[in-house]
PDB file of N, CA and C in Angstrom:
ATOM      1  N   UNK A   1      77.478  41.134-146.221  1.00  0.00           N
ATOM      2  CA  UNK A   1      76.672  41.182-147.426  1.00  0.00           C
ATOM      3  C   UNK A   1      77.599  41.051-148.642  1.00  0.00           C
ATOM      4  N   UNK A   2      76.807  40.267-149.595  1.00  0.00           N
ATOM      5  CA  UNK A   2      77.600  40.045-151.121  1.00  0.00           C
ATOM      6  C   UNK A   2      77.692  41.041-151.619  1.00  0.00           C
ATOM      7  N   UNK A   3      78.888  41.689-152.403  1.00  0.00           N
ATOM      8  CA  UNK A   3      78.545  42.294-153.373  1.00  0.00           C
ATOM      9  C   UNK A   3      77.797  42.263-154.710  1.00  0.00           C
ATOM     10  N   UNK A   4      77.030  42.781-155.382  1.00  0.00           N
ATOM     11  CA  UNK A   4      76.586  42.156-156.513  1.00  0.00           C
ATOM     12  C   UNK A   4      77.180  42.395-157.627  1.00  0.00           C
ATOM     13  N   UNK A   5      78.074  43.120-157.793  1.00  0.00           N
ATOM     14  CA  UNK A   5      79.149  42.777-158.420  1.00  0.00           C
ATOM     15  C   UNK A   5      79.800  41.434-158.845  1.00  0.00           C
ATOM     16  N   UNK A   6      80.274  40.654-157.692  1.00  0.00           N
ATOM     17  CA  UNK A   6      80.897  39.203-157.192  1.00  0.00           C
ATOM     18  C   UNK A   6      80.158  38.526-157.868  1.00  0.00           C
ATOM     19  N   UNK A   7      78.822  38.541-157.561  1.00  0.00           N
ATOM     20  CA  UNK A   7      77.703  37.190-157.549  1.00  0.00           C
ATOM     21  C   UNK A   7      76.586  37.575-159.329  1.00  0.00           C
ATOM     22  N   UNK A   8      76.928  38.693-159.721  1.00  0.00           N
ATOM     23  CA  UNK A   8      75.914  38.984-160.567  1.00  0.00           C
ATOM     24  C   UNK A   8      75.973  37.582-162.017  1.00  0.00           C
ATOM     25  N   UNK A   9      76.971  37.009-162.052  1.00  0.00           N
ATOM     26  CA  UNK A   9      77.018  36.039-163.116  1.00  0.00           C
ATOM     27  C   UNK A   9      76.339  34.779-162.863  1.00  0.00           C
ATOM     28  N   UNK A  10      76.171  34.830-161.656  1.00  0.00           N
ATOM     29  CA  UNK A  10      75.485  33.504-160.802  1.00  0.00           C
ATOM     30  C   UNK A  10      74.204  33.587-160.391  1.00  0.00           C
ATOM     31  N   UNK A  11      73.698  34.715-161.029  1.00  0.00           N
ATOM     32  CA  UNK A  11      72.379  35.152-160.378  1.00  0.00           C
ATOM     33  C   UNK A  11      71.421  34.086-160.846  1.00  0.00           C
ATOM     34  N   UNK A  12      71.623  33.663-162.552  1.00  0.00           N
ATOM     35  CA  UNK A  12      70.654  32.930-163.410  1.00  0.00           C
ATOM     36  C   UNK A  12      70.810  31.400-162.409  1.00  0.00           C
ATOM     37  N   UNK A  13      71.878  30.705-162.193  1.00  0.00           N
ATOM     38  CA  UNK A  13      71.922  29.621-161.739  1.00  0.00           C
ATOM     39  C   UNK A  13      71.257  30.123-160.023  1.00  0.00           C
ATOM     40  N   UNK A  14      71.242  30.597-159.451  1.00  0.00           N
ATOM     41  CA  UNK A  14      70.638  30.361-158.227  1.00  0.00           C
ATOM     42  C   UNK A  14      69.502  30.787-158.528  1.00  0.00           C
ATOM     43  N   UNK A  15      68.577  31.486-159.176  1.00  0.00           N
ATOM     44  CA  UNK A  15      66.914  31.072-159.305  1.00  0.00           C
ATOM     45  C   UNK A  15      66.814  29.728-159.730  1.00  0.00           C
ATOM     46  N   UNK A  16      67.653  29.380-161.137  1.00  0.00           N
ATOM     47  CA  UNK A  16      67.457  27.812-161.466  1.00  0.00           C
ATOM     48  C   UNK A  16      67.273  26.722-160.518  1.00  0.00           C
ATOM     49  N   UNK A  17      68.262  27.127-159.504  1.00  0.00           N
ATOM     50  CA  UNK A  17      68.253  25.843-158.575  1.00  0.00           C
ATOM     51  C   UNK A  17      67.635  25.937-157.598  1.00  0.00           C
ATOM     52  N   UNK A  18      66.604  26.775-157.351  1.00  0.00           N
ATOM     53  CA  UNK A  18      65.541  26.963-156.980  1.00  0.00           C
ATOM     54  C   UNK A  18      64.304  26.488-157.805  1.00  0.00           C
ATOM     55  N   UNK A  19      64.357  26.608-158.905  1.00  0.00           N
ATOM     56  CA  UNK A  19      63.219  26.229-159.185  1.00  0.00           C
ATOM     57  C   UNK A  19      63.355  25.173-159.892  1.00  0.00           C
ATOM     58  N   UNK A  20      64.503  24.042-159.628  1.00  0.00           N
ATOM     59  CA  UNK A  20      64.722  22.508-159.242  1.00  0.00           C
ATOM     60  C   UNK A  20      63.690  22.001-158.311  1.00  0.00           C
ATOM     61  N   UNK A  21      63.317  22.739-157.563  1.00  0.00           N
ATOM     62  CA  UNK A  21      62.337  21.938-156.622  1.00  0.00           C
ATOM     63  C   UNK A  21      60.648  22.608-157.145  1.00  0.00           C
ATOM     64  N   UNK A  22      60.533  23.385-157.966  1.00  0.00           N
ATOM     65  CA  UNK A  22      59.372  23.045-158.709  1.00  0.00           C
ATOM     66  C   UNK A  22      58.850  24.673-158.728  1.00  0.00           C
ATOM     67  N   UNK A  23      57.896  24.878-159.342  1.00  0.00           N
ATOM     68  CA  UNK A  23      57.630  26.023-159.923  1.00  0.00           C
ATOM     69  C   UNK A  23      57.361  27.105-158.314  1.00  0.00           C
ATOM     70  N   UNK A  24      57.478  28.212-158.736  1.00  0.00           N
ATOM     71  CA  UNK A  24      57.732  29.308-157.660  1.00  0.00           C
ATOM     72  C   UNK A  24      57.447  30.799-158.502  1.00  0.00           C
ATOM     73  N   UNK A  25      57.006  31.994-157.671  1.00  0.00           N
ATOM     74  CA  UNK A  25      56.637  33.169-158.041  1.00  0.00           C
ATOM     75  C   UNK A  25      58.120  34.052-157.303  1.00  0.00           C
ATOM     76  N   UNK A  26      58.188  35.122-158.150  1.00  0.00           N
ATOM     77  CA  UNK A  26      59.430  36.268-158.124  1.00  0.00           C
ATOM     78  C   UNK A  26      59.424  36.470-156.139  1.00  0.00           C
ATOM     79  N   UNK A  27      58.457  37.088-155.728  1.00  0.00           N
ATOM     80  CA  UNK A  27      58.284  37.180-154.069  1.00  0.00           C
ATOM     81  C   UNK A  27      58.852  35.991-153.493  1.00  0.00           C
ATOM     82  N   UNK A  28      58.445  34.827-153.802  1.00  0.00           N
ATOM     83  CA  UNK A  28      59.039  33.567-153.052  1.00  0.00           C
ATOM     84  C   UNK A  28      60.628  33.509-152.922  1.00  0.00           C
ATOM     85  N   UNK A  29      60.982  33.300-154.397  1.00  0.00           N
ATOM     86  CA  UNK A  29      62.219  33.232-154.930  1.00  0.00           C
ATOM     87  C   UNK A  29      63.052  34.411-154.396  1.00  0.00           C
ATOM     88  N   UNK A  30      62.773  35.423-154.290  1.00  0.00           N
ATOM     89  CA  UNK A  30      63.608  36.337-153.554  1.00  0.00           C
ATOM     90  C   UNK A  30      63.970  36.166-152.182  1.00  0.00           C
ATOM     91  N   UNK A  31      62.495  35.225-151.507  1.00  0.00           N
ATOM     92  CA  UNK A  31      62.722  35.765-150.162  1.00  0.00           C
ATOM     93  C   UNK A  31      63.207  34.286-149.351  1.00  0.00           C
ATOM     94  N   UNK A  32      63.548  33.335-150.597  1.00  0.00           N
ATOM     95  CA  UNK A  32      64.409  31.908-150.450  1.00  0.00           C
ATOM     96  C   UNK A  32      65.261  32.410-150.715  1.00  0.00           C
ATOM     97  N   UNK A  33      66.262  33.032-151.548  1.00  0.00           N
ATOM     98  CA  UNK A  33      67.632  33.702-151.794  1.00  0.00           C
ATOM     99  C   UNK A  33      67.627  34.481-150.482  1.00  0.00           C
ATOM    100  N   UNK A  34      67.175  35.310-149.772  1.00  0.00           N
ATOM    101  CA  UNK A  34      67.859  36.052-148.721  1.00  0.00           C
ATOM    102  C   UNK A  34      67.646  34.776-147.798  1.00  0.00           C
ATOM    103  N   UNK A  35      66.490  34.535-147.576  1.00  0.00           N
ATOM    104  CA  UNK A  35      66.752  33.041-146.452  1.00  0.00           C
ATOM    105  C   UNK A  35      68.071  32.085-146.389  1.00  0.00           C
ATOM    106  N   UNK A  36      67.658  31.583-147.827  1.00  0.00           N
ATOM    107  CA  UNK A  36      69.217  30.247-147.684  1.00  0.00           C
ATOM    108  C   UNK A  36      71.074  30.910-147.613  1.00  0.00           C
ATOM    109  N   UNK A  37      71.015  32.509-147.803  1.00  0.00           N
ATOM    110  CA  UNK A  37      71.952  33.154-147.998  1.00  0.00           C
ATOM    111  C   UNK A  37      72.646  34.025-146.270  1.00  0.00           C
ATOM    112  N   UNK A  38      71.117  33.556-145.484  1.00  0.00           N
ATOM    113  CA  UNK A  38      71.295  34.153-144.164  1.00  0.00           C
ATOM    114  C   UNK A  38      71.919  35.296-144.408  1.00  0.00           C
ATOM    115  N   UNK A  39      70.784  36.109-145.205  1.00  0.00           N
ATOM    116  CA  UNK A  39      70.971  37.519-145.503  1.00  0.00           C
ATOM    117  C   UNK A  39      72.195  38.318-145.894  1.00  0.00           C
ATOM    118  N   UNK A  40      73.488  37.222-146.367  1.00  0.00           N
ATOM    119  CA  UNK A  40      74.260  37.551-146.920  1.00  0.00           C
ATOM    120  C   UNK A  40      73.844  38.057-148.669  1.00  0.00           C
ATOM    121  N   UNK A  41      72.748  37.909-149.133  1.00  0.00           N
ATOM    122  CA  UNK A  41      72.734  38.280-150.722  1.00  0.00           C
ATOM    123  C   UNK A  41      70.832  38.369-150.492  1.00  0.00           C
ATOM    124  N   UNK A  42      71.204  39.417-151.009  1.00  0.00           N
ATOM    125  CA  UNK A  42      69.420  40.340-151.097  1.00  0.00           C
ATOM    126  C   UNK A  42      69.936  40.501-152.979  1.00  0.00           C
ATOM    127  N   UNK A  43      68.759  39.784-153.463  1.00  0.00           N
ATOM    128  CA  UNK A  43      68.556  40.145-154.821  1.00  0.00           C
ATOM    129  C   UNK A  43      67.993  41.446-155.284  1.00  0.00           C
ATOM    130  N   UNK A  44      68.108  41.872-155.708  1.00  0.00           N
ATOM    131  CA  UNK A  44      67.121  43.337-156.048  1.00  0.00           C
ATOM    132  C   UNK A  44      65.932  42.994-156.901  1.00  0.00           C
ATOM    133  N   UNK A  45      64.560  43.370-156.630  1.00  0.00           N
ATOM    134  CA  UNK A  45      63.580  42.965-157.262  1.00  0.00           C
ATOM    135  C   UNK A  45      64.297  43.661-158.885  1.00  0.00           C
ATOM    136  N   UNK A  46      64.530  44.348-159.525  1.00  0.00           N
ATOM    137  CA  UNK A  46      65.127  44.876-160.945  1.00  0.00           C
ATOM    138  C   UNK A  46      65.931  43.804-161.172  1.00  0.00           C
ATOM    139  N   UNK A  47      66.964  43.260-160.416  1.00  0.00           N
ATOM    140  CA  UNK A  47      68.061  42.202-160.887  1.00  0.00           C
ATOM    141  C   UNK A  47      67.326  40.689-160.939  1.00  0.00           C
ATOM    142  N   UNK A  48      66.015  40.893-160.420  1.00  0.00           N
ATOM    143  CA  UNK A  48      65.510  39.548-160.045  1.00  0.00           C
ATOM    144  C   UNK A  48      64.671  39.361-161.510  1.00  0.00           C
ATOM    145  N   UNK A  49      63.455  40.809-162.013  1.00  0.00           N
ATOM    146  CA  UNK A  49      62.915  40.443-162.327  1.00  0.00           C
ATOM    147  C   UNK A  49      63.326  40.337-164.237  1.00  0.00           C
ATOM    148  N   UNK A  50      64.980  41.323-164.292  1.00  0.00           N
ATOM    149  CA  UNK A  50      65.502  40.993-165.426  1.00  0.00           C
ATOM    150  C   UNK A  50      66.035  39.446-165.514  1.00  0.00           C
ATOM    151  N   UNK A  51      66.652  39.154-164.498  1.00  0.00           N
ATOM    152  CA  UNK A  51      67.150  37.232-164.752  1.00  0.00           C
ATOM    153  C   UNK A  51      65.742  36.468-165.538  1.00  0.00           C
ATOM    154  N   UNK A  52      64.549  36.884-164.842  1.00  0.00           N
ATOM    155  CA  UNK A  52      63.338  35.912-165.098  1.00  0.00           C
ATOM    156  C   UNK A  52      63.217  36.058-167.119  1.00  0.00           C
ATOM    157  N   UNK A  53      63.062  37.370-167.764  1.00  0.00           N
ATOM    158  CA  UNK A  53      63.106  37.910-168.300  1.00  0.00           C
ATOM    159  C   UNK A  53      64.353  36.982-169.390  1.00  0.00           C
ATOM    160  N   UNK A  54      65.325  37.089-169.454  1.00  0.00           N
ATOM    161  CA  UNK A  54      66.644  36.533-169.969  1.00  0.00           C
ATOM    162  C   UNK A  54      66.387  34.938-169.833  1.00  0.00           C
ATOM    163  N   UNK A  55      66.170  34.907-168.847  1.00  0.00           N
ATOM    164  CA  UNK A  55      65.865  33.301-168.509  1.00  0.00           C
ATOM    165  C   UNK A  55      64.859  32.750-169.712  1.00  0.00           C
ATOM    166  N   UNK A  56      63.987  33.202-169.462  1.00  0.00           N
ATOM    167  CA  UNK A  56      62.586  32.878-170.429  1.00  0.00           C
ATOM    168  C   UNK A  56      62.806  32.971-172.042  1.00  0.00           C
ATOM    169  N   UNK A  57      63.367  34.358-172.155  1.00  0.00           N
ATOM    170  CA  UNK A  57      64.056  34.918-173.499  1.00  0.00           C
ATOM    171  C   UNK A  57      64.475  33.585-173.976  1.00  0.00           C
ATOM    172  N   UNK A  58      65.767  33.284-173.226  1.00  0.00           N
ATOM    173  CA  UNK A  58      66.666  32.153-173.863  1.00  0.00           C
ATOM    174  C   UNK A  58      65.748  30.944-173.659  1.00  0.00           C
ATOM    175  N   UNK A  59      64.518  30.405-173.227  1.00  0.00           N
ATOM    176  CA  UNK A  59      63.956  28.920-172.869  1.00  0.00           C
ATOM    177  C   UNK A  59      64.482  28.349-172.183  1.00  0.00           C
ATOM    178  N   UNK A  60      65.178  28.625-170.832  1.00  0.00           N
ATOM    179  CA  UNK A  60      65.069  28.139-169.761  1.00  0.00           C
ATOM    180  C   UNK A  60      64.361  28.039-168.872  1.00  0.00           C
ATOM    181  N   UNK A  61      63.477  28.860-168.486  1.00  0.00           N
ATOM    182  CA  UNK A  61      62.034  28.755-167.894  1.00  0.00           C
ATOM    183  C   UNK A  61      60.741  29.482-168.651  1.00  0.00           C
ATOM    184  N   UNK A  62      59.960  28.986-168.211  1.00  0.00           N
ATOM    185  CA  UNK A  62      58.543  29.841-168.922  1.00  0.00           C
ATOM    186  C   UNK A  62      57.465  29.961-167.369  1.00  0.00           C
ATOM    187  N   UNK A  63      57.235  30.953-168.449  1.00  0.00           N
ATOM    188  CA  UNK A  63      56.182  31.222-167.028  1.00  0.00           C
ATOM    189  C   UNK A  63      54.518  31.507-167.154  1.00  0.00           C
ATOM    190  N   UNK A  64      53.921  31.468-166.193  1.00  0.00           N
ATOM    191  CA  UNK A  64      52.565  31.310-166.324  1.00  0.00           C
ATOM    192  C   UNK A  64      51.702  31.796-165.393  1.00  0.00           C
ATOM    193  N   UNK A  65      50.166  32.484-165.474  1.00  0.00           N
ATOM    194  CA  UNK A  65      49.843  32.779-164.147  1.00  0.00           C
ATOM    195  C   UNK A  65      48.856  32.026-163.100  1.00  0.00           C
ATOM    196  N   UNK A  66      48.912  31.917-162.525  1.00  0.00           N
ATOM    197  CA  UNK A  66      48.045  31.377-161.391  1.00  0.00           C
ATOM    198  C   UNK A  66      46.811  32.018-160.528  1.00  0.00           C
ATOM    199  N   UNK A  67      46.239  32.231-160.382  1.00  0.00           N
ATOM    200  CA  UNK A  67      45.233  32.676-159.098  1.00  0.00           C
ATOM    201  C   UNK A  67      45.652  32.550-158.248  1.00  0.00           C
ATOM    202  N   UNK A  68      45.343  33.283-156.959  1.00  0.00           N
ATOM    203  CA  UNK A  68      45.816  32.958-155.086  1.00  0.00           C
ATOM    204  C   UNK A  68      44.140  33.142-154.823  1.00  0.00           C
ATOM    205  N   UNK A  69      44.746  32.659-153.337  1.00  0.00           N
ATOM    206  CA  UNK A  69      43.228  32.769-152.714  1.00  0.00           C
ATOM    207  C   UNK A  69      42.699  33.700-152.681  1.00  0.00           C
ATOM    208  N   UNK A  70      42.944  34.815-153.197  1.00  0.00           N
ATOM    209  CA  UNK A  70      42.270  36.169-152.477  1.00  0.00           C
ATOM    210  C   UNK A  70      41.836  37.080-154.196  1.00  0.00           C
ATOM    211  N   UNK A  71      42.504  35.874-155.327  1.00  0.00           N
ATOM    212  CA  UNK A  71      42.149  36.892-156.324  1.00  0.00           C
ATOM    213  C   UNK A  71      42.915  37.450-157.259  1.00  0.00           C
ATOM    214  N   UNK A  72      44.045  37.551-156.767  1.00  0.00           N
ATOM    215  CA  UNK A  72      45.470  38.276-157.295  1.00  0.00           C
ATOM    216  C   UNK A  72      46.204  37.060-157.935  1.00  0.00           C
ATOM    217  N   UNK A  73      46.272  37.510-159.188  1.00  0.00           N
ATOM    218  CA  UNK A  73      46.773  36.915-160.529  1.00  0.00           C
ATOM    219  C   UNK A  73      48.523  36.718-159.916  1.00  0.00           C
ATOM    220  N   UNK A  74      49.122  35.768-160.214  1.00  0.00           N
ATOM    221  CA  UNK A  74      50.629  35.816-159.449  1.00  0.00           C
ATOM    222  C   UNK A  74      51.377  34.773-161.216  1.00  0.00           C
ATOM    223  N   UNK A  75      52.541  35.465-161.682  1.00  0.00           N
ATOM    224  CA  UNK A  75      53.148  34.998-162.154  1.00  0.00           C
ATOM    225  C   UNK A  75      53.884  33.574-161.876  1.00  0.00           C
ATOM    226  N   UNK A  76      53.709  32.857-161.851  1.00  0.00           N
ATOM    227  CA  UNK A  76      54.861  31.883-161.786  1.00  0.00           C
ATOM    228  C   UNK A  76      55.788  31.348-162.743  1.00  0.00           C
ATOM    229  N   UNK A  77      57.406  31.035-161.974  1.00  0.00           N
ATOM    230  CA  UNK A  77      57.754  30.123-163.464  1.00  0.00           C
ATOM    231  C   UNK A  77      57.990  28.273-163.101  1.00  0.00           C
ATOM    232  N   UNK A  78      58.945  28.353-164.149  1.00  0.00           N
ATOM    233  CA  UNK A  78      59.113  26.335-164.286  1.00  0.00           C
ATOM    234  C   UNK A  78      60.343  26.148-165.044  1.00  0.00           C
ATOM    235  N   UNK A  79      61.454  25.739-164.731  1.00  0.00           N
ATOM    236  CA  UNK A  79      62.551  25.375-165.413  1.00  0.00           C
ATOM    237  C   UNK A  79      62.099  24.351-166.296  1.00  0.00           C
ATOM    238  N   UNK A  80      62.788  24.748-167.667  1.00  0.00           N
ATOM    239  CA  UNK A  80      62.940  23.544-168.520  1.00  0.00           C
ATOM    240  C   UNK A  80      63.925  22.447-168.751  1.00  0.00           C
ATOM    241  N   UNK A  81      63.782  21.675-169.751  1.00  0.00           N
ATOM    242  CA  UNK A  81      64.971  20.847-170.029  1.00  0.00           C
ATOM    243  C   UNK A  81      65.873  21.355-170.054  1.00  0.00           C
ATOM    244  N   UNK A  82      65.646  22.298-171.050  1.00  0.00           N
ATOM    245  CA  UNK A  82      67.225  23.161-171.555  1.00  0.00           C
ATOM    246  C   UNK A  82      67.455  24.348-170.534  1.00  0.00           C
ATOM    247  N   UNK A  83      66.358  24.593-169.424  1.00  0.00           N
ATOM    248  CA  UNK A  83      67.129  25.402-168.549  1.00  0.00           C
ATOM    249  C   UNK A  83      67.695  24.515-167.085  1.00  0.00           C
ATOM    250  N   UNK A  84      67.645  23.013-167.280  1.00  0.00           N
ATOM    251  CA  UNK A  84      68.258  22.132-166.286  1.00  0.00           C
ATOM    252  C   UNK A  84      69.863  21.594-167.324  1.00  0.00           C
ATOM    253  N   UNK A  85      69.571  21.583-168.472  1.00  0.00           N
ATOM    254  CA  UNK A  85      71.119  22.043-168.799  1.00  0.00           C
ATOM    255  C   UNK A  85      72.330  22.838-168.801  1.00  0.00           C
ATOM    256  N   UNK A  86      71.480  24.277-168.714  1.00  0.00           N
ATOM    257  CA  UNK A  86      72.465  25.488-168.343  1.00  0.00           C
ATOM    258  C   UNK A  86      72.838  25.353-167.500  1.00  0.00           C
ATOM    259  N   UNK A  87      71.676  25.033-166.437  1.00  0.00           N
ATOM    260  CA  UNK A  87      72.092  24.986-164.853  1.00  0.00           C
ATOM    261  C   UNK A  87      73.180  24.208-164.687  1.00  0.00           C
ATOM    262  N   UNK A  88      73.624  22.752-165.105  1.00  0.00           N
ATOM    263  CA  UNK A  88      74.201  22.001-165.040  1.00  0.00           C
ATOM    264  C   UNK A  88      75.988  22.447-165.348  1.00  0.00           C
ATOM    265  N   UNK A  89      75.520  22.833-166.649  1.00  0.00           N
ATOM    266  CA  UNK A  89      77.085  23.473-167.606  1.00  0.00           C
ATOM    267  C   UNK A  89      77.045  24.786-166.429  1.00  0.00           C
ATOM    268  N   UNK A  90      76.592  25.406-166.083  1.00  0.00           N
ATOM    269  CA  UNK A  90      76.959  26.346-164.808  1.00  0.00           C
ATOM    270  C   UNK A  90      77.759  26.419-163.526  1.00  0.00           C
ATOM    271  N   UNK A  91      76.940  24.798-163.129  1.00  0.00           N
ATOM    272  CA  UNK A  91      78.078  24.757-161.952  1.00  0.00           C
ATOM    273  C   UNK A  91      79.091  24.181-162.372  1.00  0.00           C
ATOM    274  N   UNK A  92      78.786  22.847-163.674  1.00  0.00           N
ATOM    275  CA  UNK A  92      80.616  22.766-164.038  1.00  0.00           C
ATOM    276  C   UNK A  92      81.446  24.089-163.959  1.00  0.00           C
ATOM    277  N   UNK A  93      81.128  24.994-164.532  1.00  0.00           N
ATOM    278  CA  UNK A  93      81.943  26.382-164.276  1.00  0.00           C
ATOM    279  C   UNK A  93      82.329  26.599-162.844  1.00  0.00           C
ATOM    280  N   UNK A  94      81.291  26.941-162.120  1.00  0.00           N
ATOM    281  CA  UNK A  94      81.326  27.052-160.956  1.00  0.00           C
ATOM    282  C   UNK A  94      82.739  26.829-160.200  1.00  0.00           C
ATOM    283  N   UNK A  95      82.452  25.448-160.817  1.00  0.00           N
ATOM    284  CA  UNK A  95      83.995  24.645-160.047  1.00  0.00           C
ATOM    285  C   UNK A  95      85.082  24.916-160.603  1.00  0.00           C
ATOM    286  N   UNK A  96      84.816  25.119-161.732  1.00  0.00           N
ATOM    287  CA  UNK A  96      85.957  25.347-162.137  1.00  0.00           C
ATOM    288  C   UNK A  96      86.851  27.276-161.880  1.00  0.00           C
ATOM    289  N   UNK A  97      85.620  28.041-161.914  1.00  0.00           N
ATOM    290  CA  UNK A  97      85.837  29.187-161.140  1.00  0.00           C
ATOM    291  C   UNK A  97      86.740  29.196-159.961  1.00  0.00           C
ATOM    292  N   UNK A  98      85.828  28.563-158.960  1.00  0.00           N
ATOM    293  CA  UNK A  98      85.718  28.408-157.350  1.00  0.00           C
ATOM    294  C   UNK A  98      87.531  27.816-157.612  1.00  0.00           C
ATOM    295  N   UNK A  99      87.619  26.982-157.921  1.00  0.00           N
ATOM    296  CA  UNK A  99      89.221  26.336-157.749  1.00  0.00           C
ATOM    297  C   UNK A  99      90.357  26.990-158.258  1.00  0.00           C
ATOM    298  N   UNK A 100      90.063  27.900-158.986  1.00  0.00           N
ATOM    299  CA  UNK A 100      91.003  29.040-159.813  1.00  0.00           C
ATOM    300  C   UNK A 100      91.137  30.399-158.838  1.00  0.00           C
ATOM    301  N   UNK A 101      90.023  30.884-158.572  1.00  0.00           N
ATOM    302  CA  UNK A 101      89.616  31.994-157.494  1.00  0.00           C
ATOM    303  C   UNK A 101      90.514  31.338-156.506  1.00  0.00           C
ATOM    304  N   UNK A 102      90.742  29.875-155.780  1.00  0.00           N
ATOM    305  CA  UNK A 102      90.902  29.908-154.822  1.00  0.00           C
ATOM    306  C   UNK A 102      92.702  29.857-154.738  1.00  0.00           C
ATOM    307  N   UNK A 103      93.135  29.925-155.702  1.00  0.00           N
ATOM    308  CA  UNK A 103      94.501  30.013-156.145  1.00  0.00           C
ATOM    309  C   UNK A 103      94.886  30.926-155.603  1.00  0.00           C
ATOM    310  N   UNK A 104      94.475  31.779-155.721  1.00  0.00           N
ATOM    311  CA  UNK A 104      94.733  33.535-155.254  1.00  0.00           C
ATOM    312  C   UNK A 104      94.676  33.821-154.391  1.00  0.00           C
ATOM    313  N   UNK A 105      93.577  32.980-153.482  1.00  0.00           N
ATOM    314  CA  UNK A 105      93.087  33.569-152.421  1.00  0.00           C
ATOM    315  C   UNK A 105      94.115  32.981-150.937  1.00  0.00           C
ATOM    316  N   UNK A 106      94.617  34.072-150.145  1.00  0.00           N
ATOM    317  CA  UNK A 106      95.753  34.049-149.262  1.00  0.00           C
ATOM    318  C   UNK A 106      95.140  34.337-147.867  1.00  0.00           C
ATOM    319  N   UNK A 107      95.367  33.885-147.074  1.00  0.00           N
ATOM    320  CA  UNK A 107      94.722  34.033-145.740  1.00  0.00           C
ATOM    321  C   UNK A 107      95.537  34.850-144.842  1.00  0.00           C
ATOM    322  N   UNK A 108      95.621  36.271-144.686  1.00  0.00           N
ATOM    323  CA  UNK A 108      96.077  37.445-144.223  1.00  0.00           C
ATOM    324  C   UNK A 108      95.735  37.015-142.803  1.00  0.00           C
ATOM    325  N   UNK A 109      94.924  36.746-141.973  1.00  0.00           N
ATOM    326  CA  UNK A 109      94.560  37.083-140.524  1.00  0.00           C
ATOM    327  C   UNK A 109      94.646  35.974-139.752  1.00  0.00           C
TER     328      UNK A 109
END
């Protein structure tokens, strides 16, 4: 398991790139982060539902509600332009992180 410590700066870009493939509710999005992470990184619904929160704040996504079949009002969001830019200037970081981090990193075993 991740620490969330490690990963907490990256939290905003992995909902984003999730919701690259099109609008999605907080339940989904969480339970695609533990899926594609093969349960290496469990978001915390609090850490999940402040990113959405910050996200929106700044106009990177907005959100809206929907109906389900049964009745129950469900939030969804939708990345914007300017939150497919952050995303973008993000993973440039990313890499540039990832290749600096990996400077350091020494293979003991």
């Amino acid at each position: 398991m991740i620490s969330s410590d490690v990963i907490r700066g990256y939290n905003d870009t992995i909902i984003l790139s999730l919701l690259l493939d099109g609008e999605s509710y907080g339940y989904e999005i969480s339970k695609k982060i533990r899926q594609l992470s093969e349960e290496k990184y469990i978001m915390k619904e609090t850490t999940l539902y402040s990113a959405f929160t910050r996200l929106e704040k700044n106009g990177y996504i907005y959100s809206f509600y929907k109906d389900e079949t049964f009745g129950k009002r469900r939030t969804y969001y939708r990345i914007t332009p300017e939150g497919l830019a952050y995303y973008r200037e993000k993973c440039e970081e990313w890499l540039v992180t990832k290749e600096v981090v990996n400077t350091f990193i020494k293979e003991l075993w």
